[in-house]
Protein backbone atom coordinates (compact mmCIF):
# COMPACT_ATOMS: atom_id res chain seq x y z
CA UNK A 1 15.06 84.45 60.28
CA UNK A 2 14.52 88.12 59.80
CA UNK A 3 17.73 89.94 59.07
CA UNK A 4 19.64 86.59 58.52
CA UNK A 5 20.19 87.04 55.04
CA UNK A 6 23.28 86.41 53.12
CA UNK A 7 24.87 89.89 52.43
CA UNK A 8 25.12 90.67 49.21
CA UNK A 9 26.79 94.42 48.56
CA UNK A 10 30.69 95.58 49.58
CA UNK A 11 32.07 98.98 51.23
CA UNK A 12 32.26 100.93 48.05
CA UNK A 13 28.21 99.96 47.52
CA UNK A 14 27.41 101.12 50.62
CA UNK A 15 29.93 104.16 50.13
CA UNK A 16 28.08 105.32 46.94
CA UNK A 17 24.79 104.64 47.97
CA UNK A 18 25.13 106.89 51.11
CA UNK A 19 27.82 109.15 50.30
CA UNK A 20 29.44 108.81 53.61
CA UNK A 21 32.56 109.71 55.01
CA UNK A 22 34.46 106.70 54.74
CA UNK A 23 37.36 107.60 57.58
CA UNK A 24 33.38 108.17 60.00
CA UNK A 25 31.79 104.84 58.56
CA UNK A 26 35.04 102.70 59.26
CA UNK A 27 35.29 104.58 63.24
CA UNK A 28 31.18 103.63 63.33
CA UNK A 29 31.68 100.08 62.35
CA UNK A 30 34.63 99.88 64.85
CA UNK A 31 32.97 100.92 67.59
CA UNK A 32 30.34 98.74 66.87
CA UNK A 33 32.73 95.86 67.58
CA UNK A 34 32.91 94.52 64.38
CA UNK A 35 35.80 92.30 62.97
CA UNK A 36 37.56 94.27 59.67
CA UNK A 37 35.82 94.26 56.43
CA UNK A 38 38.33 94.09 53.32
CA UNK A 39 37.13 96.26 50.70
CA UNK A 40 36.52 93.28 48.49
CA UNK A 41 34.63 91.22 50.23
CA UNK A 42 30.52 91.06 50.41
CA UNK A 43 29.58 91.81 54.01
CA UNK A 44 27.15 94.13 53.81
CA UNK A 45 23.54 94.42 53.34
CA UNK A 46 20.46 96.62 52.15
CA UNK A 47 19.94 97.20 56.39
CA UNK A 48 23.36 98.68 56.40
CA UNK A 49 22.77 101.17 53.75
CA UNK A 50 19.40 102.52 55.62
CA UNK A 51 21.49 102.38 59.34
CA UNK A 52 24.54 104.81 57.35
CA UNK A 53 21.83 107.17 56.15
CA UNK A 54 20.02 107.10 59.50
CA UNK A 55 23.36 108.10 61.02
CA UNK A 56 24.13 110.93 58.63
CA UNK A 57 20.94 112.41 58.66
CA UNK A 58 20.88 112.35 62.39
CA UNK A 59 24.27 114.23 62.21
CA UNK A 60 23.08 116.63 59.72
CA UNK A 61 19.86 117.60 61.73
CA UNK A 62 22.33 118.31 65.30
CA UNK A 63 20.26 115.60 66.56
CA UNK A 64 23.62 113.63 68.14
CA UNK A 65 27.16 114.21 66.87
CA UNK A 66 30.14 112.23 65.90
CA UNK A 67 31.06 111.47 69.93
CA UNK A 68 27.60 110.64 70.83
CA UNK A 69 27.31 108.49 68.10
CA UNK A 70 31.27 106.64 68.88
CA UNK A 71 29.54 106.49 72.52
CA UNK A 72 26.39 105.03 71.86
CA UNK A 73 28.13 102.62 69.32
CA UNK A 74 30.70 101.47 71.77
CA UNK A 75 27.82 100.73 74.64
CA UNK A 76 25.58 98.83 72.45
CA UNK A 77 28.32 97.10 70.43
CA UNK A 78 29.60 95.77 73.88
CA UNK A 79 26.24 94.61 75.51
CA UNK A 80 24.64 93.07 71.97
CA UNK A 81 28.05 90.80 71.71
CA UNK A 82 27.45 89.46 75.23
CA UNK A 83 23.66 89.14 74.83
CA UNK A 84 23.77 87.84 71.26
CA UNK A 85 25.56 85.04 73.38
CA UNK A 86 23.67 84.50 76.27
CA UNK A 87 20.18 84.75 74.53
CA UNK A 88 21.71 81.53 72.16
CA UNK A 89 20.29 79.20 74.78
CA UNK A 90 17.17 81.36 75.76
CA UNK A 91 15.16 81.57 72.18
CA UNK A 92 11.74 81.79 74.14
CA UNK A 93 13.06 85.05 76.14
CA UNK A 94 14.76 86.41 72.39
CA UNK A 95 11.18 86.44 70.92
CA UNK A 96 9.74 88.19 74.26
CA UNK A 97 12.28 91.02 73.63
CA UNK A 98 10.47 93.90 73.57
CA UNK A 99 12.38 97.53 73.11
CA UNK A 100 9.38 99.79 72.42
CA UNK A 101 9.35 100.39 76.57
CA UNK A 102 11.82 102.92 75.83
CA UNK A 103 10.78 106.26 77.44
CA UNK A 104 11.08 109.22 74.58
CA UNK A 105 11.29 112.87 74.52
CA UNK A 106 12.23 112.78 70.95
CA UNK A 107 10.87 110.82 68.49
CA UNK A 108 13.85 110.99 65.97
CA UNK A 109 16.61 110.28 68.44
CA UNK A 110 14.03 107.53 69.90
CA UNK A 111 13.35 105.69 66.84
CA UNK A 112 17.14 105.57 66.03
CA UNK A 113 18.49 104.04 69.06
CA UNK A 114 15.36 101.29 68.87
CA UNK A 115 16.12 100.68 65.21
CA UNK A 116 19.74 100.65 65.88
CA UNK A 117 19.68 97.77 68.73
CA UNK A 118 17.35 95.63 66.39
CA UNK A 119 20.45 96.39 63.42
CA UNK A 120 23.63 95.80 66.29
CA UNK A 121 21.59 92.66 67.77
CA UNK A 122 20.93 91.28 64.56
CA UNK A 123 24.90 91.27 63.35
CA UNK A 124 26.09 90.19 66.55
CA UNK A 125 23.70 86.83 66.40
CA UNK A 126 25.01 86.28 62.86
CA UNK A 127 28.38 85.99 64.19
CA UNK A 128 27.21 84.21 67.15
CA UNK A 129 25.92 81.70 65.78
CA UNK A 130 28.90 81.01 62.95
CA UNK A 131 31.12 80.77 66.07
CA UNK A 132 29.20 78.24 67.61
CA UNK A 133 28.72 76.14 64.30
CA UNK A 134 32.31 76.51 63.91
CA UNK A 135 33.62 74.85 67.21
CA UNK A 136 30.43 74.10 69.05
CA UNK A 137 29.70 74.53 72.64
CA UNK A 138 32.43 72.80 74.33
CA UNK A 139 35.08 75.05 75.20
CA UNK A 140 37.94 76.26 72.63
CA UNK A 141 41.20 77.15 72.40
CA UNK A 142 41.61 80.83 72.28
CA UNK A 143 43.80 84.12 73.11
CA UNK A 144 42.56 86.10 76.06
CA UNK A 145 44.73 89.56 76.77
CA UNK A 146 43.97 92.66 79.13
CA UNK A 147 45.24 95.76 79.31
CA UNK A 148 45.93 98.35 82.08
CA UNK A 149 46.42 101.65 82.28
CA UNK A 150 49.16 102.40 84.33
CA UNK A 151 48.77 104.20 87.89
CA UNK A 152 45.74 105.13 87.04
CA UNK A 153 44.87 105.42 90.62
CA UNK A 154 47.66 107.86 91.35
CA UNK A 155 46.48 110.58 88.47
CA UNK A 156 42.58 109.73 89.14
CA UNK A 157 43.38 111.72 92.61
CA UNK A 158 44.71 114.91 91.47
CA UNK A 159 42.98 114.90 87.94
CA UNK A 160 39.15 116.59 87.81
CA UNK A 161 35.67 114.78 86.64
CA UNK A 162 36.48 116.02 83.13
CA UNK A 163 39.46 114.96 82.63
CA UNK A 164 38.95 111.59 83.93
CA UNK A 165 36.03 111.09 81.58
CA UNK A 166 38.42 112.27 78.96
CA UNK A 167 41.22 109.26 80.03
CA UNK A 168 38.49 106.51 80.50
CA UNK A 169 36.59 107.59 76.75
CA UNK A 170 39.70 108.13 74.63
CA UNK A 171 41.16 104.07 75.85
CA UNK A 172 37.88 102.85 75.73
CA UNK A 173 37.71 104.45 72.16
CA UNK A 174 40.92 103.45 71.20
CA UNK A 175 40.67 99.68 72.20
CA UNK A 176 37.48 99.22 70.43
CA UNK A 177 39.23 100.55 67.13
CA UNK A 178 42.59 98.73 67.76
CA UNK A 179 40.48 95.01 68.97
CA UNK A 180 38.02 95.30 66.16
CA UNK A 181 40.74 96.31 63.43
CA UNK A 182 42.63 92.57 63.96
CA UNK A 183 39.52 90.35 63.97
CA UNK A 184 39.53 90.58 68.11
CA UNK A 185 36.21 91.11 70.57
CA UNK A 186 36.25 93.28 73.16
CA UNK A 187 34.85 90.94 76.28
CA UNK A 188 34.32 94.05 79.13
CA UNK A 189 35.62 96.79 80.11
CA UNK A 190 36.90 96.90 83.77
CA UNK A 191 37.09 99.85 85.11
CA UNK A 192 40.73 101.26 83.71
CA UNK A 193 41.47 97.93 82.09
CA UNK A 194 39.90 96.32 78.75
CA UNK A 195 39.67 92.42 78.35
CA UNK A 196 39.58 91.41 75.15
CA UNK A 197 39.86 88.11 72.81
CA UNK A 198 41.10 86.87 69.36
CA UNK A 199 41.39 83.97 67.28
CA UNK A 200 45.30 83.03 67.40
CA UNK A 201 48.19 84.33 70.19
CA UNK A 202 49.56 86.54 67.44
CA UNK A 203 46.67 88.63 66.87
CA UNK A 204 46.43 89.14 70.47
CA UNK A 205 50.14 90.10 71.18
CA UNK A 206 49.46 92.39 67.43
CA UNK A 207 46.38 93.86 69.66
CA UNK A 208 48.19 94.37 72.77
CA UNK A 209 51.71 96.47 70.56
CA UNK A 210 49.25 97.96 68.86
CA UNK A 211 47.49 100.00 71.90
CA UNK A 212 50.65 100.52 73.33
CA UNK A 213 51.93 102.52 70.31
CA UNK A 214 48.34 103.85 69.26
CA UNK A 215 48.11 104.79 73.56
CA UNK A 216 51.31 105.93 73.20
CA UNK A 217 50.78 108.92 71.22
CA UNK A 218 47.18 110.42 73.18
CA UNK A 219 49.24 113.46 75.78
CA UNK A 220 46.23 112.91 78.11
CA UNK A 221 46.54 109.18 78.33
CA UNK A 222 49.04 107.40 80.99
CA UNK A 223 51.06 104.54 79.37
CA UNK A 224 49.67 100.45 79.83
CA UNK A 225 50.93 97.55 80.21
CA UNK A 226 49.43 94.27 78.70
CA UNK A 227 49.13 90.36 79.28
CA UNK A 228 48.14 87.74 76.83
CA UNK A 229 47.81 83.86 77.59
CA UNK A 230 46.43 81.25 74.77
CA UNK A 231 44.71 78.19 75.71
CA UNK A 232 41.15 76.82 76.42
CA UNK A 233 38.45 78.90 77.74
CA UNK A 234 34.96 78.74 79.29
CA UNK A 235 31.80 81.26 77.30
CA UNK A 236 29.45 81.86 79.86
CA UNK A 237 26.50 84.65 79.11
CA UNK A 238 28.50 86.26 76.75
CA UNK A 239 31.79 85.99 78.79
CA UNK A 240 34.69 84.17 78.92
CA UNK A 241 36.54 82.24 81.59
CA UNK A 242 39.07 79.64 82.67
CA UNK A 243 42.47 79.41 83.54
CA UNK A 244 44.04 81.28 80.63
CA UNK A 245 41.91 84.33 81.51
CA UNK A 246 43.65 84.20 85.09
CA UNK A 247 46.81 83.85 83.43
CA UNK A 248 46.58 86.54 81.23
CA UNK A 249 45.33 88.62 84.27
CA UNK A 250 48.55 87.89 86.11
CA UNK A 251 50.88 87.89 83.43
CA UNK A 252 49.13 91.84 82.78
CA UNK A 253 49.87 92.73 86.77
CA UNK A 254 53.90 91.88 86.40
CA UNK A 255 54.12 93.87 83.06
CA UNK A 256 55.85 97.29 83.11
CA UNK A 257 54.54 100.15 81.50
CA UNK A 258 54.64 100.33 77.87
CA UNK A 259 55.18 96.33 77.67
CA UNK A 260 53.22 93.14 76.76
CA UNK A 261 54.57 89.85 79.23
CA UNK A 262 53.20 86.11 77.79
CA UNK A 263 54.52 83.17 78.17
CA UNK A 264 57.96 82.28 77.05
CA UNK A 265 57.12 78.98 75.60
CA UNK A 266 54.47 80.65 73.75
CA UNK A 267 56.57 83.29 72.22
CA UNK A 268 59.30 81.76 70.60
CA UNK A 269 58.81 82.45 67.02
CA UNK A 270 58.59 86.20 68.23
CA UNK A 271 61.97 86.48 68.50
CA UNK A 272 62.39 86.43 65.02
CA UNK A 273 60.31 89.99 64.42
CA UNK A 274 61.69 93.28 63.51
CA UNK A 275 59.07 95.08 64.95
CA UNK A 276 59.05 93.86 68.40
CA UNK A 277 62.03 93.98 71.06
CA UNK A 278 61.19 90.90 73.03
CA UNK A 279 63.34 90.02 76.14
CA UNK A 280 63.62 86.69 77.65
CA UNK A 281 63.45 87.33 82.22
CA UNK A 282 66.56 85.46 83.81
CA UNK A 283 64.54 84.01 86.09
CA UNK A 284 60.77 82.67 86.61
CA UNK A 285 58.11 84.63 87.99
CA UNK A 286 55.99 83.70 90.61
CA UNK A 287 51.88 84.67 89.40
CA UNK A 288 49.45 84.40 92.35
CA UNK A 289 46.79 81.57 92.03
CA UNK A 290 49.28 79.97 88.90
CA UNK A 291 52.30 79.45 90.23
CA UNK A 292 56.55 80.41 88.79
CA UNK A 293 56.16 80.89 85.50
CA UNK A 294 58.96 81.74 82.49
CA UNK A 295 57.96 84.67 80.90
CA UNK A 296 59.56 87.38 77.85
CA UNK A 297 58.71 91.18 78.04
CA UNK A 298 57.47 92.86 74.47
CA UNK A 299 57.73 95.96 73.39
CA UNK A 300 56.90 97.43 70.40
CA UNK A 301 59.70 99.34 68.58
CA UNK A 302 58.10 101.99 67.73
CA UNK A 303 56.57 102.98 71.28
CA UNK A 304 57.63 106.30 72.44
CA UNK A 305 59.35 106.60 75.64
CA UNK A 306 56.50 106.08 78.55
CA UNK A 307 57.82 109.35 80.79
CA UNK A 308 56.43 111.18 77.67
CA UNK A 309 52.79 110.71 77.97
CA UNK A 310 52.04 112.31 81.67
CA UNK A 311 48.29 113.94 81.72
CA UNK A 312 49.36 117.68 82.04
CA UNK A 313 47.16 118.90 84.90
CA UNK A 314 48.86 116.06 87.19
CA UNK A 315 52.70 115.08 88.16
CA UNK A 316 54.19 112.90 86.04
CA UNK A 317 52.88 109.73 85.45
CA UNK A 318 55.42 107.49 86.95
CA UNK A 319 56.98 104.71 84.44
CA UNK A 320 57.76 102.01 86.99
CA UNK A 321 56.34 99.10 86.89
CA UNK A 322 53.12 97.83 89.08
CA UNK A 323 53.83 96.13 92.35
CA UNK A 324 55.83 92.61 91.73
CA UNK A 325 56.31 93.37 88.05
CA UNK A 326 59.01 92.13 86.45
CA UNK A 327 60.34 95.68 85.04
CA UNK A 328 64.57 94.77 86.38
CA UNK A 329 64.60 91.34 85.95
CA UNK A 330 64.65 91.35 82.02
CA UNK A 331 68.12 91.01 79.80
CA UNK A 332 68.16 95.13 79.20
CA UNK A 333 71.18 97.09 79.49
């Protein structure tokens, strides 16, 4: 197939063949949704090099800048992973596919956003299809984890169209970066919460820390809170399902700010890490639709303290936890 080749060139190929920024290329790829690329292994192709010049040239010309390009990059790299999926089973409708109905006003910006699907699409199926060669179609064994920004509601009142945009772009660039830099997908984004997946329950909790401390950091940004559940789970037109989605969904509305809850039996060799301050509830926890549950509360050790990250045009974000969290039930002082 078309595109399908085995890649044959690493980063510093491309790198010298375009002459790109690297810090740029690396924030591109990310957005893109792509898993980490060590700079010693073959991933690339001959199609990258052309889609690194496009991009530069494009930049050089004022044609779209480095945000429009992190933008466009983070919509297509989310719909191509679901439809690389759900067009699996549909081959007939994948050879139909026809993207020169877009409407134009400029030929340049035109011809790279047509080009650019064809490049995104064409990845996405190759790892597509080595999932499904890897474990099939029947459903696997996976991590699922959201994440939440905290009262979102409350600032979205007194905070202006701007500013909001500002909030919802800066997390969704953020969790692209953070997902994609530990091998982890990005599933949706739900309004002021991402869903995401990875291969193994520590990448996921590694995900979830990560944002927190990354989140942490961004003055505009109020604080999140995270869930992650591992177990079996259902792919269905690009998305994923099943009971350890719920979980992780109700595991995410008991966190408090700044903290990642999972499953106590599920976090036992955590204990054990220097970078995480993981605290064991005294009692169970009741999650709607899943019943009492024994959970532990992680925070990253080097997350700054949530009260400091209130958007400035708005009252203080407030730290406590969402309703029914279990933010005074842990073993703190």
């Amino acid at each position: 197939m078309v595109g399908l080749s085995p890649p044959s060139l690493k980063r510093a190929d491309v790198s010298a063949a375009t002459g790109a920024d690297g810090e740029h290329a690396v924030r591109w790829w990310r957005a893109l949704g792509f898993a980490e690329v060590a700079d010693g292994d073959t991933a690339f192709r001959k199609d990258d090099i052309e889609m690194v010049k496009r991009l530069n040239d494009l930049v050089a010309k004022g044609t779209l800048d480095d945000s429009d390009i992190l933008r466009l990059a983070r919509l297509m790299g989310a719909s191509f992973s679901r439809l690389a999926d759900a067009v699996l089973g549909a081959i007939p409708e994948l050879l139909e596919a026809d993207t020169t109905r877009l409407a134009t006003t400029d030929a340049d910006f035109v011809g790279f956003v047509e080009d650019s699907m064809q490049y995104v699409w064409r990845r996405h199926l190759v790892a597509a299809l080595a999932r499904r060669l890897e474990i099939g179609d029947e459903d696997h064994l996976q991590a699922v984890g959201f994440v939440d920004l905290s009262g979102f509601s409350k600032v979205s009142k007194n905070a202006s169209r701007d500013e909001i945009t500002e909030i919802v772009e800066t997390f969704e660039t953020e969790a692209f970066d953070v997902v994609s830099s530990h091998g982890g997908r990005v599933v949706k984004l739900i309004g002021d919460e991402v869903m995401f997946v990875a291969d193994t329950f520590d990448d996921a909790v590694g995900i979830a820390a990560d944002l927190i401390v990354r989140l942490g950091t961004v003055e505009a940004l109020p604080p999140v809170h995270c869930g992650v559940a591992f177990g079996p789970t259902v792919r269905v037109g690009g998305d994923v399902f099943g009971q350890t989605v719920n979980m992780a969904s109700r595991l995410t509305s008991v966190a408090r700010s700044g903290t990642v809850v999972v499953e106590r039996a599920a976090a036992k060799h955590l204990f054990e890490r220097d970078d995480l301050d993981v605290r064991p509830l005294r009692r169970s926890v009741d999650l709607k639709g899943v019943g009492r549950a024994r959970v532990v509360s992680i925070r990253p050790r080097t997350t700054p303290p949530v009260d400091q990250n209130p958007l400035p045009v708005t009252p203080k974000v407030s730290s406590q936890a969402p309703s029914g969290s279990v933010a005074d039930q842990t073993n703190e002082p």
